[in-house]
C-alpha atoms as a PDB file:
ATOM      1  CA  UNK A   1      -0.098  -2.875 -14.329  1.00  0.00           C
ATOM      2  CA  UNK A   2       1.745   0.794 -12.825  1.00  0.00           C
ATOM      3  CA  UNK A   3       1.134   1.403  -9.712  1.00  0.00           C
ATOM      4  CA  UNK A   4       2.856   3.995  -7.652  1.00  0.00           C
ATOM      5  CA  UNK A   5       3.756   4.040  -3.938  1.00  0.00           C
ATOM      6  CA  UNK A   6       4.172   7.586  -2.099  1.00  0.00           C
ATOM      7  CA  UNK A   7       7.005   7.250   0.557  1.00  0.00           C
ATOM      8  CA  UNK A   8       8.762   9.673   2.784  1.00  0.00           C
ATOM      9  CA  UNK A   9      12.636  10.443   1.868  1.00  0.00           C
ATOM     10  CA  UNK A  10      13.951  12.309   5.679  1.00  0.00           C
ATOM     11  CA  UNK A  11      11.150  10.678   7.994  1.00  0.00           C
ATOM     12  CA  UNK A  12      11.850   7.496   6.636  1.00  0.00           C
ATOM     13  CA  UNK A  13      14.955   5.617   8.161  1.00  0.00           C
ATOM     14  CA  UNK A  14      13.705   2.437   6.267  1.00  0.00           C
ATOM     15  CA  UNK A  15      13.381   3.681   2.807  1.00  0.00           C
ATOM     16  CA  UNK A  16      16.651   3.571   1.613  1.00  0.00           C
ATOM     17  CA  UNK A  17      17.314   0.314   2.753  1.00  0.00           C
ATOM     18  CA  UNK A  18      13.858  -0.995   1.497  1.00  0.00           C
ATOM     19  CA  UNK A  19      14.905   0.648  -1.986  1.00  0.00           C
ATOM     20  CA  UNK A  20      18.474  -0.697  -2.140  1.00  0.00           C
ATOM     21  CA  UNK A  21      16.976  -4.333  -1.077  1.00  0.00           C
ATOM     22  CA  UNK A  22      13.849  -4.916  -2.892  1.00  0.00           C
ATOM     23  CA  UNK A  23      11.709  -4.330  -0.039  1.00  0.00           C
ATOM     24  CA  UNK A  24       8.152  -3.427   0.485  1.00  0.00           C
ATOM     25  CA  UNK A  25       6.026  -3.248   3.870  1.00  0.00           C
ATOM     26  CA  UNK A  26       3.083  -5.055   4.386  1.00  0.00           C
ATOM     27  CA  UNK A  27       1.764  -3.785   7.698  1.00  0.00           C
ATOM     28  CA  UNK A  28      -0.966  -4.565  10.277  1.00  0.00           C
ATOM     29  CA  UNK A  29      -4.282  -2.510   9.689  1.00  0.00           C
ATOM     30  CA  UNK A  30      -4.353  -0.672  13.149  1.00  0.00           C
ATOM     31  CA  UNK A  31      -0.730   0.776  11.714  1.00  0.00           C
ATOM     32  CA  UNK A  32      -3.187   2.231   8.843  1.00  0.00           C
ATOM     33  CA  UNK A  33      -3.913   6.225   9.128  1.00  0.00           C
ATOM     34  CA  UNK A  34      -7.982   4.913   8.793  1.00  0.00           C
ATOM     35  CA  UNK A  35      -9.128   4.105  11.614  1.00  0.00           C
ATOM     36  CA  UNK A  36     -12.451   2.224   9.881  1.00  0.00           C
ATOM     37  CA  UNK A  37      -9.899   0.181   7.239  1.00  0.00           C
ATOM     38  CA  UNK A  38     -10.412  -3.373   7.393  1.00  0.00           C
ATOM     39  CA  UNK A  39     -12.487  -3.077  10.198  1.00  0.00           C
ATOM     40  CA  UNK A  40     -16.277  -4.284   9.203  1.00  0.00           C
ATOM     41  CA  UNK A  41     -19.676  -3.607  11.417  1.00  0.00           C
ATOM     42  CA  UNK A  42     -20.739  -6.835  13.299  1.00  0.00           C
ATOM     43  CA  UNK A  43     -24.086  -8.091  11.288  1.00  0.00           C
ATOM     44  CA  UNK A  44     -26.597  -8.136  13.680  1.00  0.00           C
ATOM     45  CA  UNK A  45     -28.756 -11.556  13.416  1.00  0.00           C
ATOM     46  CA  UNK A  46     -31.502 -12.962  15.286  1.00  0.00           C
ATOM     47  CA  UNK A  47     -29.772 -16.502  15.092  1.00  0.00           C
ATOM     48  CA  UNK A  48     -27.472 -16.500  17.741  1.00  0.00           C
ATOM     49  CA  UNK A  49     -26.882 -13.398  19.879  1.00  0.00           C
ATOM     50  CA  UNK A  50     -23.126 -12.224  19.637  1.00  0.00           C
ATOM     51  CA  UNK A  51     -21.872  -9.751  22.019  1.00  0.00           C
ATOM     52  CA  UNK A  52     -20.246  -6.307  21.189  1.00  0.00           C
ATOM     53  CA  UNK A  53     -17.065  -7.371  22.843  1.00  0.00           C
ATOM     54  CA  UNK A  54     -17.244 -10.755  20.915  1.00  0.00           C
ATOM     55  CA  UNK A  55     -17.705  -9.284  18.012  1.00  0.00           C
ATOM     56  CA  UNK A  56     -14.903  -6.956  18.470  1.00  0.00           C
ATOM     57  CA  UNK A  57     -12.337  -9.939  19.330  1.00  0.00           C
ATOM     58  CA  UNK A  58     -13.210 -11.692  16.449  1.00  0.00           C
ATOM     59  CA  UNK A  59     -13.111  -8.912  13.715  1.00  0.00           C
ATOM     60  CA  UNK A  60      -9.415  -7.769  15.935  1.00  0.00           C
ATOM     61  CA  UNK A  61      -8.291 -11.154  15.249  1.00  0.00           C
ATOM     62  CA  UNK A  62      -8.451 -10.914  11.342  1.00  0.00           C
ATOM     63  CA  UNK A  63      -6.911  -7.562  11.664  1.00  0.00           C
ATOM     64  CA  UNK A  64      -4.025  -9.096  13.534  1.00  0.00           C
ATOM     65  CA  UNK A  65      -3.695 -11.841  10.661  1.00  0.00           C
ATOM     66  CA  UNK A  66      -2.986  -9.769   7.729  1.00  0.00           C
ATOM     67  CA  UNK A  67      -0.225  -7.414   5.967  1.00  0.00           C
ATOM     68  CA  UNK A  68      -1.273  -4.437   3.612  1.00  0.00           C
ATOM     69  CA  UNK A  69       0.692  -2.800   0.862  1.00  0.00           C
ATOM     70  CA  UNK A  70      -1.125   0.319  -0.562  1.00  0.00           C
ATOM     71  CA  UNK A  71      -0.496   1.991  -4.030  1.00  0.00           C
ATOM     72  CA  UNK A  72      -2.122   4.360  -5.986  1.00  0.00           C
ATOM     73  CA  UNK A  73      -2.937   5.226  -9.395  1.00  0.00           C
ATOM     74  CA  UNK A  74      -2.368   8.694  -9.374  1.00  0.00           C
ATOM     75  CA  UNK A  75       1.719  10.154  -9.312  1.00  0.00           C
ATOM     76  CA  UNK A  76       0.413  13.655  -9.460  1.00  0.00           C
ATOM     77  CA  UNK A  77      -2.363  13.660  -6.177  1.00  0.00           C
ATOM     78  CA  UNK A  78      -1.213  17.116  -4.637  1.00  0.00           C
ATOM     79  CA  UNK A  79      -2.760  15.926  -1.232  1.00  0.00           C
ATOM     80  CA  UNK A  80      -0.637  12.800  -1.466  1.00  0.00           C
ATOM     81  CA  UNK A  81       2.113  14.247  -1.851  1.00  0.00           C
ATOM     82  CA  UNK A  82       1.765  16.206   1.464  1.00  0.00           C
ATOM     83  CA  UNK A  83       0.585  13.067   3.500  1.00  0.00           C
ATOM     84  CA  UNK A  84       2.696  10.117   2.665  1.00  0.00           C
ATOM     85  CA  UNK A  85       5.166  12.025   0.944  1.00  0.00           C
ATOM     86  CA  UNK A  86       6.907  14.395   3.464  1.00  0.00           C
ATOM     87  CA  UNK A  87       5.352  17.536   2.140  1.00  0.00           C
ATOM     88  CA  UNK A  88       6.235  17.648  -1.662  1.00  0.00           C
ATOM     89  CA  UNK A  89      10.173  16.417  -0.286  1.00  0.00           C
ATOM     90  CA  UNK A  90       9.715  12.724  -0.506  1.00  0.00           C
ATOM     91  CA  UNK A  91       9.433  10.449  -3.082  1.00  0.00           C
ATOM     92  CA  UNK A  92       6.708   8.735  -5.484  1.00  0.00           C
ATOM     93  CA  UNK A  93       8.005   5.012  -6.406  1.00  0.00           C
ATOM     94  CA  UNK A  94       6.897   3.954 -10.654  1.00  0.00           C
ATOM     95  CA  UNK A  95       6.730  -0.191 -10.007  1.00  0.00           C
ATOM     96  CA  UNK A  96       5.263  -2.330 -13.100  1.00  0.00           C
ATOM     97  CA  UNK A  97       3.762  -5.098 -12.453  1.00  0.00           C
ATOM     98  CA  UNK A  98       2.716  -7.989 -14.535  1.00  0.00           C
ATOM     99  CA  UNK A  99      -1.023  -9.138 -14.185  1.00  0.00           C
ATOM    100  CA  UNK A 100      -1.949 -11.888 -12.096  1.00  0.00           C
ATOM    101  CA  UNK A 101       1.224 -13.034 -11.134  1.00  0.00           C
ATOM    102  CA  UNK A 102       2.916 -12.699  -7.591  1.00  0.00           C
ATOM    103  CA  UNK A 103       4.391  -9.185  -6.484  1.00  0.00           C
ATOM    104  CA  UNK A 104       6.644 -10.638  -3.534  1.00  0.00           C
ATOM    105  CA  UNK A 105       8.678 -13.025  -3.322  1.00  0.00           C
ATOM    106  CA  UNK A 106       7.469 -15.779  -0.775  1.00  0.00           C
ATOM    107  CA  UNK A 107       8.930 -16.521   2.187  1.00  0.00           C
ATOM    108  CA  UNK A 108      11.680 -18.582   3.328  1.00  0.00           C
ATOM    109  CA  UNK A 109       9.475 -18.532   6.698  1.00  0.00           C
ATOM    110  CA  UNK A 110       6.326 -19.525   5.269  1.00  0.00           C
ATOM    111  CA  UNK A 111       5.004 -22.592   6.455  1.00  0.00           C
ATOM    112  CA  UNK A 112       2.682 -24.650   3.987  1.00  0.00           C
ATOM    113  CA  UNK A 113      -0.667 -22.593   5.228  1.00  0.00           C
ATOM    114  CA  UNK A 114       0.764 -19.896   4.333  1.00  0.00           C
ATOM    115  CA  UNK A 115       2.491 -20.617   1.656  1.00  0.00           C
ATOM    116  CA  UNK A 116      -1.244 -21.509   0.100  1.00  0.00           C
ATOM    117  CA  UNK A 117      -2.970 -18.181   1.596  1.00  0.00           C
ATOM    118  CA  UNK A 118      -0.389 -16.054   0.155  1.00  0.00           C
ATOM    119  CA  UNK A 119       0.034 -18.001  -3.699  1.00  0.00           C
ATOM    120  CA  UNK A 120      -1.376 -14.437  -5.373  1.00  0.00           C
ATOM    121  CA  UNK A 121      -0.604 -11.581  -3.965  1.00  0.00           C
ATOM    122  CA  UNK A 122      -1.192  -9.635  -6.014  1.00  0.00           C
ATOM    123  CA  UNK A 123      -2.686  -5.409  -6.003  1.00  0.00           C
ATOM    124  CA  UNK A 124      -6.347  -5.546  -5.988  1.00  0.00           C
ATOM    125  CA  UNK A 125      -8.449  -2.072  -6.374  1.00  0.00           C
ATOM    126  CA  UNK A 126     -10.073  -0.344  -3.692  1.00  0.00           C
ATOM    127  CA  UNK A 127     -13.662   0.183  -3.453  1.00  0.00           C
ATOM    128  CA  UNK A 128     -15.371   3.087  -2.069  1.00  0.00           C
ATOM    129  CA  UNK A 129     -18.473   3.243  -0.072  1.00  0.00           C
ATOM    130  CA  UNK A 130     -20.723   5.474   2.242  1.00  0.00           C
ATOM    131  CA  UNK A 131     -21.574   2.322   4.515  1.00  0.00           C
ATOM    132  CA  UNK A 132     -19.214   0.009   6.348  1.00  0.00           C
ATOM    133  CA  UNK A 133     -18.980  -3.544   5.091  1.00  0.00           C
ATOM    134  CA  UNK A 134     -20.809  -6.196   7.666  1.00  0.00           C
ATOM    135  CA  UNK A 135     -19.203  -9.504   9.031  1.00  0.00           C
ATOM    136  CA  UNK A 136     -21.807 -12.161   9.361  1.00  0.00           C
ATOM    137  CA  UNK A 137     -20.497 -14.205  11.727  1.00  0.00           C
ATOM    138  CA  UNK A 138     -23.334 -17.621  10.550  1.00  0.00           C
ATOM    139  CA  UNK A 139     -22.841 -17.458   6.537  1.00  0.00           C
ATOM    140  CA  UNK A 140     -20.534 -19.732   5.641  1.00  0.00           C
ATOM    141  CA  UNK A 141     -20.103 -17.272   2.163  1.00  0.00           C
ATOM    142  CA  UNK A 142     -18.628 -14.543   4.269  1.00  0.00           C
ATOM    143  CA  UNK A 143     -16.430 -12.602   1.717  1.00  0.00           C
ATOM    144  CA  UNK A 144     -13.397 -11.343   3.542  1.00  0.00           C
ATOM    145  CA  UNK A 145     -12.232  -9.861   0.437  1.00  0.00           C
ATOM    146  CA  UNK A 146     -14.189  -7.260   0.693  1.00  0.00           C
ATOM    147  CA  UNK A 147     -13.548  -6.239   4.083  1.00  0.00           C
ATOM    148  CA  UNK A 148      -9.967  -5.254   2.684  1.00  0.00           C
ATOM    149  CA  UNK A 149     -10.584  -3.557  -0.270  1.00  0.00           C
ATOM    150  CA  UNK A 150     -13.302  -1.867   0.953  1.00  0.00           C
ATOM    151  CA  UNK A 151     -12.786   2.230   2.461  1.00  0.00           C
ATOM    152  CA  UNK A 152     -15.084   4.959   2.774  1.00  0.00           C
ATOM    153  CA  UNK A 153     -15.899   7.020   0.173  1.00  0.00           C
ATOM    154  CA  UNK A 154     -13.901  10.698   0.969  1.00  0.00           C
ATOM    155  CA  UNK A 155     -10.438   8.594   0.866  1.00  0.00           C
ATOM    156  CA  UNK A 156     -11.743   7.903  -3.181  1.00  0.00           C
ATOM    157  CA  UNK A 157      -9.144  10.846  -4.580  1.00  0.00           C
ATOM    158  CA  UNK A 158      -6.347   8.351  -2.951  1.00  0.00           C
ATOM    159  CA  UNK A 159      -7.441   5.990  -5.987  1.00  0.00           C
ATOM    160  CA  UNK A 160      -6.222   3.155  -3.882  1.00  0.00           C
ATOM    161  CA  UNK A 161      -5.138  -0.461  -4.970  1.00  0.00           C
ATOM    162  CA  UNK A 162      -3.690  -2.790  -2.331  1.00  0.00           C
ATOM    163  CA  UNK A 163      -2.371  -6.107  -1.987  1.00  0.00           C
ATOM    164  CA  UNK A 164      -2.462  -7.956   1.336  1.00  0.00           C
ATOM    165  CA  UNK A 165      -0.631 -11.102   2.655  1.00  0.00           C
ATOM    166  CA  UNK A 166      -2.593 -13.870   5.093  1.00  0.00           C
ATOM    167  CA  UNK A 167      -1.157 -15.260   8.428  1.00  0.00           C
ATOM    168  CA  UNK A 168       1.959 -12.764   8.155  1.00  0.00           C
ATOM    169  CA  UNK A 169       2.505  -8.944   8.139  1.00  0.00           C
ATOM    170  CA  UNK A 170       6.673  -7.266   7.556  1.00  0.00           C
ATOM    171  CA  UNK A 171       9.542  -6.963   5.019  1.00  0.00           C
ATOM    172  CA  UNK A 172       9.371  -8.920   1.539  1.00  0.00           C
ATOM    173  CA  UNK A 173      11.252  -8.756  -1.507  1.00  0.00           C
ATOM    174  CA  UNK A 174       9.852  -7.858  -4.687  1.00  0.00           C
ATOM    175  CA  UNK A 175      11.498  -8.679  -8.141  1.00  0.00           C
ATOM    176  CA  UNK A 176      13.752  -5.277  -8.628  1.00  0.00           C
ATOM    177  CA  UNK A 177      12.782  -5.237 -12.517  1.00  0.00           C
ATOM    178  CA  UNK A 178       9.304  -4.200 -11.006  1.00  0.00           C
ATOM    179  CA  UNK A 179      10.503  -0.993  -9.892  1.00  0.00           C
ATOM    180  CA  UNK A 180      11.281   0.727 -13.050  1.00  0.00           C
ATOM    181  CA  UNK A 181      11.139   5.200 -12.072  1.00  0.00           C
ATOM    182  CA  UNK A 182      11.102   7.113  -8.952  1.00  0.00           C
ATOM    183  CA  UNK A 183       9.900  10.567  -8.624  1.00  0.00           C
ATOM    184  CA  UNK A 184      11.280  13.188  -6.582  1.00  0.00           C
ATOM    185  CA  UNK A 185       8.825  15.896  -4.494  1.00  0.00           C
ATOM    186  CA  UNK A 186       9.338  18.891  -5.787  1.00  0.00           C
ATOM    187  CA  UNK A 187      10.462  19.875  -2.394  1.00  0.00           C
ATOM    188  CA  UNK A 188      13.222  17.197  -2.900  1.00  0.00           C
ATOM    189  CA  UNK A 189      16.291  19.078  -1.134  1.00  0.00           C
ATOM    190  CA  UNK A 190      19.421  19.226  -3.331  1.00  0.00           C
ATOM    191  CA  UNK A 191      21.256  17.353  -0.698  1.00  0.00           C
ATOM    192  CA  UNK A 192      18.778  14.345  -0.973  1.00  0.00           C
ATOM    193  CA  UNK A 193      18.523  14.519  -4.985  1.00  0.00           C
ATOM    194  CA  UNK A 194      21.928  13.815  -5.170  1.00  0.00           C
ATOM    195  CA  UNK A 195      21.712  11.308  -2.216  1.00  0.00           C
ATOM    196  CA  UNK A 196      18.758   9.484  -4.423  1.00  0.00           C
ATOM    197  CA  UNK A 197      20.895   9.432  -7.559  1.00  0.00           C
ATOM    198  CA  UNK A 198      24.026   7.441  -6.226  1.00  0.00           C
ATOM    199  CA  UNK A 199      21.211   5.472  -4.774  1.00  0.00           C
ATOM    200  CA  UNK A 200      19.314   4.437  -8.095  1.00  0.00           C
ATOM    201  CA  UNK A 201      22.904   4.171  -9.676  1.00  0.00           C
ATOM    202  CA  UNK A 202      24.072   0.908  -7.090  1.00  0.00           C
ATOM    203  CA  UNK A 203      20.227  -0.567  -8.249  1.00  0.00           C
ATOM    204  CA  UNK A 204      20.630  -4.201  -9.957  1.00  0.00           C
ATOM    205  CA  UNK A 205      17.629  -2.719 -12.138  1.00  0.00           C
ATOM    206  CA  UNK A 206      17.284   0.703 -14.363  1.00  0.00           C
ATOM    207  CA  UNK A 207      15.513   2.788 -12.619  1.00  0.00           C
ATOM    208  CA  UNK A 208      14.582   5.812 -14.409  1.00  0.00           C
ATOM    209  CA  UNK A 209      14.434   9.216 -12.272  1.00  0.00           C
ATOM    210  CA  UNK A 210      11.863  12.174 -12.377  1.00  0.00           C
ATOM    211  CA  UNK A 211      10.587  15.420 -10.618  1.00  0.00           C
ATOM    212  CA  UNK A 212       7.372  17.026  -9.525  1.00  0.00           C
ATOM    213  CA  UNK A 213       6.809  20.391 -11.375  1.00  0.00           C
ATOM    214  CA  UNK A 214       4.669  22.658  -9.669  1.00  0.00           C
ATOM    215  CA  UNK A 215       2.760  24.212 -13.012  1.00  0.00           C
ATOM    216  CA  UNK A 216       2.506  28.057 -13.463  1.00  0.00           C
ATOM    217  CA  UNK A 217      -1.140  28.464 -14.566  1.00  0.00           C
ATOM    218  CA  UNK A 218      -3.037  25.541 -12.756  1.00  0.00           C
ATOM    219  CA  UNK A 219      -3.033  23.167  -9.234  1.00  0.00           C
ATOM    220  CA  UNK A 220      -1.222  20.401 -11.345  1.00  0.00           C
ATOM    221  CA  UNK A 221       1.928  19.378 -11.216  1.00  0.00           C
ATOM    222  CA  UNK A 222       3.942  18.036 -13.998  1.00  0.00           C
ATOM    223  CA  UNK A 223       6.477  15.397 -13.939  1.00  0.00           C
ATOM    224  CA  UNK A 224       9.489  15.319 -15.979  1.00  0.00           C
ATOM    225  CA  UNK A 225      12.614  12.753 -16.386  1.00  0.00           C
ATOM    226  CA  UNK A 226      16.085  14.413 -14.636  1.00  0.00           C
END
């Protein structure tokens, strides 16, 4: 499966670390720039009356106990390129990555609980949706899944997949053959080109490199190898 990961180049004091290491963030949903994501409506019941604030605690609490990576589809989303992508001067990382099969590395950290939440983590797509998913807090079928794969519907041009980690939220390696081309924002200062070359040279991996180019006759940009 290719998935792609918009990242900032300048704004970024991580990224060339991250790239150099095999890293990707997982991070806590209230770090997210949605303020709805992975945040589902209390289901109102007549069982058992639960109050606002109740319900609230207990939906925070699953926020707190998760990590999300997000990736797209899409390498050539103009609007992405402006928002997670330092206006057109950042970068777009090209990762393949097999089906079904683990995209981190686990933890050395990991104790056995999580070691079992977190056997397949793996990218999962995003749905899209004009009402917010509902936490019934007395089914025992409750399907948290789809609290975190589940955004509304004008973030659908982001084309989102995501994979999320239980009990645990940070830094974790990824195999470095799954990062296999990098494209540079047309913006990409000459400065930071060069910069990103030496980089991708020191890789364990290949990593093939590319640009953004801005085309002449239509809102499209193209992307070519360098």
């Amino acid at each position: 499966m290719r998935l792609y990961k918009y990242c900032p180049w300048n704004s970024n004091k991580h990224i060339k670390a991250n790239l150099k290491n095999s890293i990707l963030y997982f991070q806590k949903p209230e770090l997210l720039n949605d303020p709805f994501d992975v945040f589902p409506a209390a289901q109102k019941t007549k069982k058992i009356s639960v109050s606002d604030d109740l319900s609230a605690a207990i939906i925070q609490n699953v926020r707190n106990n998760i990590g999300v990576c997000c990736f797209t589809t899409d390498p050539q989303n103009l609007v992405m390129w402006a928002h997670y992508a330092d206006k057109h001067s950042g970068l777009c990382l090209s990762f393949d990555f097999p089906d079904n099969k683990n995209i981190i590395n686990p933890s050395p950290n990991w104790n056995n609980i999580q070691r079992k939440a977190n056997i397949s983590v793996t990218p999962q797509i995003v749905t899209y949706a004009k009402t917010r998913p509902k936490m019934d807090f007395y089914s025992d079928s409750t399907n948290f899944t789809n609290f975190f794969l589940t955004k509304y519907e004008a973030w659908k041009y982001e084309q989102e997949y995501r994979a999320f980690i239980v009990e645990d939220y940070g830094e974790f390696n990824y195999p470095p053959a799954y990062l296999t081309g990098i494209i540079a924002g047309c913006k990409m200062a000459d400065k930071d080109l060069a910069e990103l070359r030496e980089l991708i040279k020191d890789l364990s991996c290949p990593v093939d490199l590319f640009m953004t180019i801005p085309e002449h006759n239509a809102f499209r940009l193209d992307i070519e190898k360098i």
